[in-house]
C-alpha atoms as a PDB file:
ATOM      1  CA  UNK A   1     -37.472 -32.925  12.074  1.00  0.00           C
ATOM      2  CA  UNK A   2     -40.551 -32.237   9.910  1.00  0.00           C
ATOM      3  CA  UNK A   3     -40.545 -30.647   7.005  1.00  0.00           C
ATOM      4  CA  UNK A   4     -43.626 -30.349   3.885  1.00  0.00           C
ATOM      5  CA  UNK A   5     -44.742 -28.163   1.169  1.00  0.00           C
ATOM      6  CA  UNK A   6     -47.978 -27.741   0.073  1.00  0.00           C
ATOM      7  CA  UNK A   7     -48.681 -25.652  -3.172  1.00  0.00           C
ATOM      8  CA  UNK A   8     -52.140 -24.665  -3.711  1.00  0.00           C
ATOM      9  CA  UNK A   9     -53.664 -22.081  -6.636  1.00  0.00           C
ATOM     10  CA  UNK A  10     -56.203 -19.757  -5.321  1.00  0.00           C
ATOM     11  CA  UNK A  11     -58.331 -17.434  -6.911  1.00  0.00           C
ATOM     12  CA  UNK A  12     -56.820 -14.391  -6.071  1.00  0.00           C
ATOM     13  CA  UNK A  13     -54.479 -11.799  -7.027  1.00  0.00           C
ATOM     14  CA  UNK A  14     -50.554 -12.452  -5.524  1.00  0.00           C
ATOM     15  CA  UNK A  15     -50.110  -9.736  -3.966  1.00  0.00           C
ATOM     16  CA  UNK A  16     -53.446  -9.302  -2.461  1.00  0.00           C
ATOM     17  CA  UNK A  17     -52.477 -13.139  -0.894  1.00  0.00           C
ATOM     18  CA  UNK A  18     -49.074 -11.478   0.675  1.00  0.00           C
ATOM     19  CA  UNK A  19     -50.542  -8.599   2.571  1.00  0.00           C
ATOM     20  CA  UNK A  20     -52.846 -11.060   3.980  1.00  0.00           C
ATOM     21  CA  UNK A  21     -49.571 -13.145   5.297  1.00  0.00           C
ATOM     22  CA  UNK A  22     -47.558 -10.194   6.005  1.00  0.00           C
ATOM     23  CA  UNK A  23     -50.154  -8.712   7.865  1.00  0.00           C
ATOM     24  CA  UNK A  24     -48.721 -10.555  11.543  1.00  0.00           C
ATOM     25  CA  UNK A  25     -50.214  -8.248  13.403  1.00  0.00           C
ATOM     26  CA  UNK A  26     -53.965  -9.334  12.591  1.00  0.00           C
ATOM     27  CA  UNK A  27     -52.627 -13.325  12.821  1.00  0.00           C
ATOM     28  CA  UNK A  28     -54.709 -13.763  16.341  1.00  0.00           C
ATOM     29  CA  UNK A  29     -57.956 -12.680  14.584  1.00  0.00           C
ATOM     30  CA  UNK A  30     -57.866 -15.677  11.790  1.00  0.00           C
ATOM     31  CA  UNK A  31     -54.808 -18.100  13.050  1.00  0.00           C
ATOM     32  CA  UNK A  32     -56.126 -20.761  15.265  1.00  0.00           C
ATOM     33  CA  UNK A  33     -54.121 -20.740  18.636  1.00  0.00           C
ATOM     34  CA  UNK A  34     -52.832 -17.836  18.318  1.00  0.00           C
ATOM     35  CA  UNK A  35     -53.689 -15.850  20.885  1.00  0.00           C
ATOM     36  CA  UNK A  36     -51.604 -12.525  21.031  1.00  0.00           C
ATOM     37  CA  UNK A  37     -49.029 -10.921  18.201  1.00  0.00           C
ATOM     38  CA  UNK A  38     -46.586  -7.810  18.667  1.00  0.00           C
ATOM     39  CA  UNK A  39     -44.565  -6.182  16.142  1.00  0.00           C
ATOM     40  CA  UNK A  40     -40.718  -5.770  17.738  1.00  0.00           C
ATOM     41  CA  UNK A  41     -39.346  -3.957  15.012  1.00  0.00           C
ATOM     42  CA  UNK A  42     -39.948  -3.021  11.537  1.00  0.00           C
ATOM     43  CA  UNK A  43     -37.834  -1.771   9.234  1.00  0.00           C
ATOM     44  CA  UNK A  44     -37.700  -2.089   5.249  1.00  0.00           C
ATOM     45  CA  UNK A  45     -37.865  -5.891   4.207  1.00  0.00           C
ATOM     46  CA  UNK A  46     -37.711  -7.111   7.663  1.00  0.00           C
ATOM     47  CA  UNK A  47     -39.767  -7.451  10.604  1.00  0.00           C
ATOM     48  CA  UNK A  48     -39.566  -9.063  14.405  1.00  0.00           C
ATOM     49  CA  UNK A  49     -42.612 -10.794  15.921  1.00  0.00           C
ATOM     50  CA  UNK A  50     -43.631 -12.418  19.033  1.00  0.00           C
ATOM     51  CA  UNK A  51     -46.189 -14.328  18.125  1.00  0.00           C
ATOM     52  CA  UNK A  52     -48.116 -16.490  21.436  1.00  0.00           C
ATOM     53  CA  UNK A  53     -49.744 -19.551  20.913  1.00  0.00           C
ATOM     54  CA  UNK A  54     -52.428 -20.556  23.411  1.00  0.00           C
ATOM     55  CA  UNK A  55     -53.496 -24.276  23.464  1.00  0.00           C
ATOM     56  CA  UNK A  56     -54.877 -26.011  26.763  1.00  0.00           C
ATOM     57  CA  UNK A  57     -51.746 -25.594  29.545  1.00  0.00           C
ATOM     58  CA  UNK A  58     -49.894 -24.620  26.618  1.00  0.00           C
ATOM     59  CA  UNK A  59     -48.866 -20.952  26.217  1.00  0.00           C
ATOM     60  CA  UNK A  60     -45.525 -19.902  24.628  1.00  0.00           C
ATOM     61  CA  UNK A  61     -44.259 -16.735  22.724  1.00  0.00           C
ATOM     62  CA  UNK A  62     -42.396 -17.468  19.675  1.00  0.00           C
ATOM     63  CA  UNK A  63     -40.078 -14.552  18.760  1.00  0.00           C
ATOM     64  CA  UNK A  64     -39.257 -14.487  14.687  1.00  0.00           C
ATOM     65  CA  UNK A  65     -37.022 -12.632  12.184  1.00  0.00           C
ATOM     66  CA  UNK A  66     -39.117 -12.297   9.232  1.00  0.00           C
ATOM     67  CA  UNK A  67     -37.682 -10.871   5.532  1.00  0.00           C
ATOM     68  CA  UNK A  68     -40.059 -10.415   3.012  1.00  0.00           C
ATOM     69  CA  UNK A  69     -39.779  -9.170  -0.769  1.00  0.00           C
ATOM     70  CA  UNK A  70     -43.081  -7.491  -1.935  1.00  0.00           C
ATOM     71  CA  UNK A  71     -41.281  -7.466  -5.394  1.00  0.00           C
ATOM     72  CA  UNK A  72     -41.026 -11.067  -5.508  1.00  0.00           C
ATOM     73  CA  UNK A  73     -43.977 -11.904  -3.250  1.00  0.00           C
ATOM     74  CA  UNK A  74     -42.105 -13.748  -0.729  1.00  0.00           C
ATOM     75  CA  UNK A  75     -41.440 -14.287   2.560  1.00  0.00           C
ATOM     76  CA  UNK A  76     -39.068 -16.118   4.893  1.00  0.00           C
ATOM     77  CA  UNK A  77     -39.506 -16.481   8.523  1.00  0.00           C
ATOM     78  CA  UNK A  78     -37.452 -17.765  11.290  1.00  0.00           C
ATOM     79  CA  UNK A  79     -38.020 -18.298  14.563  1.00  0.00           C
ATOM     80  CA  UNK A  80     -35.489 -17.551  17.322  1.00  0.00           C
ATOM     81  CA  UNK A  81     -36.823 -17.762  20.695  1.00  0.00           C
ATOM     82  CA  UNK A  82     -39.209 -20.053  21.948  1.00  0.00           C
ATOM     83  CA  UNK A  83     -39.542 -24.256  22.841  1.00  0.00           C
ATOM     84  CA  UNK A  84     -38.305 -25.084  19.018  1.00  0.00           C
ATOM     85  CA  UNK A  85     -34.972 -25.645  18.137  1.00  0.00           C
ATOM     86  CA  UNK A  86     -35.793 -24.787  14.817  1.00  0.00           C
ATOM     87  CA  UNK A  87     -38.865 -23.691  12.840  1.00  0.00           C
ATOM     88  CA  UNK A  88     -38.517 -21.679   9.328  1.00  0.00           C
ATOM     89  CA  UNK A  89     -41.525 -21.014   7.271  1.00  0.00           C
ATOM     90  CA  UNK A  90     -41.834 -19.564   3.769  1.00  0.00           C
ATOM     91  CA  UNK A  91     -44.265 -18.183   1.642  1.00  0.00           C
ATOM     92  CA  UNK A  92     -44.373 -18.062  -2.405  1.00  0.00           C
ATOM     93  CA  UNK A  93     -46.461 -15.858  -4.016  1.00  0.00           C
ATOM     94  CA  UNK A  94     -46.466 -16.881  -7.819  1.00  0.00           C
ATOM     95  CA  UNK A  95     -48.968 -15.082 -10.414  1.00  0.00           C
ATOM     96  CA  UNK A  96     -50.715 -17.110 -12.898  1.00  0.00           C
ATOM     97  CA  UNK A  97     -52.865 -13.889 -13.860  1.00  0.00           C
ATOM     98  CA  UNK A  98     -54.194 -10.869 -12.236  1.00  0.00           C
ATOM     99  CA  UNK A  99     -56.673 -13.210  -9.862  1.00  0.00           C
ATOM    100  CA  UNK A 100     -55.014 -16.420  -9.841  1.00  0.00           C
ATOM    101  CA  UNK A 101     -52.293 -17.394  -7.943  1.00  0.00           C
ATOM    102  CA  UNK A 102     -49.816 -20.547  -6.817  1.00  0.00           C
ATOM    103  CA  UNK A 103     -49.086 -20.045  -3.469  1.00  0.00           C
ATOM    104  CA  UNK A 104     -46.210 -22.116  -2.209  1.00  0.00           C
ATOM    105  CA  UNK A 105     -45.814 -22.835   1.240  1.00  0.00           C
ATOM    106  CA  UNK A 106     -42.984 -25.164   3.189  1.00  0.00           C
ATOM    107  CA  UNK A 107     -42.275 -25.251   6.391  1.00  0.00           C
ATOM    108  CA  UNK A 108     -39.555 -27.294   8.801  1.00  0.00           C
ATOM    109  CA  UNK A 109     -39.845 -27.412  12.417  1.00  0.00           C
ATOM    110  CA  UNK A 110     -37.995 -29.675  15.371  1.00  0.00           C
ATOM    111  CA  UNK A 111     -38.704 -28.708  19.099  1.00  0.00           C
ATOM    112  CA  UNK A 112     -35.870 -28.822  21.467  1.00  0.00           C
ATOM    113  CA  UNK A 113     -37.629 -31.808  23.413  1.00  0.00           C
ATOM    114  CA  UNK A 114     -37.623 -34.801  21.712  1.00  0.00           C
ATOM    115  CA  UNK A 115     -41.430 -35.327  23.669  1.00  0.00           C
ATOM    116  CA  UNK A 116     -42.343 -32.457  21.554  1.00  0.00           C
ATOM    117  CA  UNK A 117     -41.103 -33.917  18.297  1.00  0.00           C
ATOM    118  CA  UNK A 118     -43.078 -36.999  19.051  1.00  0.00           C
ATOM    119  CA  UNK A 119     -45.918 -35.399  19.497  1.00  0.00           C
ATOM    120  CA  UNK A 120     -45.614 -33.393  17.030  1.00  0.00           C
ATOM    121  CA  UNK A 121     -44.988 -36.514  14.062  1.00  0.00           C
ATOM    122  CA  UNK A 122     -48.955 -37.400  15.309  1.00  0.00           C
ATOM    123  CA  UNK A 123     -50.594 -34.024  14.740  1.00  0.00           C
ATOM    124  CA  UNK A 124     -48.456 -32.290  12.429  1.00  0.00           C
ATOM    125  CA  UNK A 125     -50.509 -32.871   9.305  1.00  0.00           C
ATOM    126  CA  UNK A 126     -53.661 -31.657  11.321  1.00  0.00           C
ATOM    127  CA  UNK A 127     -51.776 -28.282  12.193  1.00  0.00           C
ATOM    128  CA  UNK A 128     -50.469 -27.644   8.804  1.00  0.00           C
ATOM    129  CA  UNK A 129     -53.769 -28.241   7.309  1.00  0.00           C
ATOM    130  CA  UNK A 130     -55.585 -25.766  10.026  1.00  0.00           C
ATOM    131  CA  UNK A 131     -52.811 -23.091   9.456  1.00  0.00           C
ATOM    132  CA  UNK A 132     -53.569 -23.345   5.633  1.00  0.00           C
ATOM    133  CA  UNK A 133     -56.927 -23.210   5.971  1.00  0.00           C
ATOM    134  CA  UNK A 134     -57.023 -20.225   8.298  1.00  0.00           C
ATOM    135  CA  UNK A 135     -55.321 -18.089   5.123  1.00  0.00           C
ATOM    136  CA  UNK A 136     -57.523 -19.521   2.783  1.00  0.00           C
ATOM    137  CA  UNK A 137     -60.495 -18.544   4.786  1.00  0.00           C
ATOM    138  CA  UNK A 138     -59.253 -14.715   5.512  1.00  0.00           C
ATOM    139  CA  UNK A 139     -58.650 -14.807   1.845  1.00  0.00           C
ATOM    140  CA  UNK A 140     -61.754 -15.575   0.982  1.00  0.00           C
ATOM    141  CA  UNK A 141     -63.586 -13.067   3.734  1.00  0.00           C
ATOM    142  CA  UNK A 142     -61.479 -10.023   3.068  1.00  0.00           C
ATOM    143  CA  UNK A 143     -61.116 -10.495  -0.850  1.00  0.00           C
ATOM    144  CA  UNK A 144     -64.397 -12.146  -1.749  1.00  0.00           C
ATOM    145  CA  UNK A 145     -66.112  -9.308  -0.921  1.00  0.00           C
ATOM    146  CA  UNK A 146     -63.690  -7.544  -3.675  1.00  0.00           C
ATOM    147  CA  UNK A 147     -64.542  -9.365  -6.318  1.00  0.00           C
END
């Protein structure tokens, strides 16, 4: 198992930050790896995704369950289907004024191959810090231009 949180205050408004995150559909235009993204099902405070990730030989669709609060700026996601045994992400939106935020982000992940999880322990870090730095960058090209 792997597990981390990272909390990080950008200079944005909260709520801008979760319709950038919310927005799955767009994740293959910013998202490194991810190659294709299909809304399932959307109702109210809940959505199902296939998301695909594309890396080398590697190419797998990860079907999630994701509840989100736009009151509370937050969202939870699990994944379902796919090579993990587990993987749940969520997403904190906290307002420190109207364009500065705390975003809090944890995730916990464990493939159903213990190959996987080895692999995983070496490059983790490196693929947290890419995902992170793929919302930080949309952030900054769709709300920079705001400002």
């Amino acid at each position: 198992m792997t597990k981390s949180i990272q909390k990080k205050i950008l200079q944005y408004n909260a709520k801008d930050l979760f319709e950038i995150v919310i927005d799955i559909e767009k994740y293959p235009d910013f998202i490194p790896w991810c190659s294709d993204s299909i809304i399932i099902d959307k109702k109210k405070n809940k959505i199902i995704a296939d998301l695909t990730v594309s890396y080398k030989l590697f190419n797998e669709t990860f079907r999630s369950f994701v509840n989100f609060n736009k009151k509370n700026l937050n969202i939870n996601i699990n994944y379902t289907e796919g090579p993990l045994k587990s993987l749940q992400t969520n997403w904190q939106f906290k307002k420190i004024n109207n364009n500065k935020t705390e975003v809090i982000f944890d995730i916990d992940i464990i493939f159903k191959f213990w190959f996987f999880n080895k692999l995983l322990k070496n490059f983790y870090n490196l693929i947290e810090d890419k995902m992170i730095e793929a919302f930080e960058k949309r952030a900054f090209d769709l709300l920079s231009k705001n400002s």
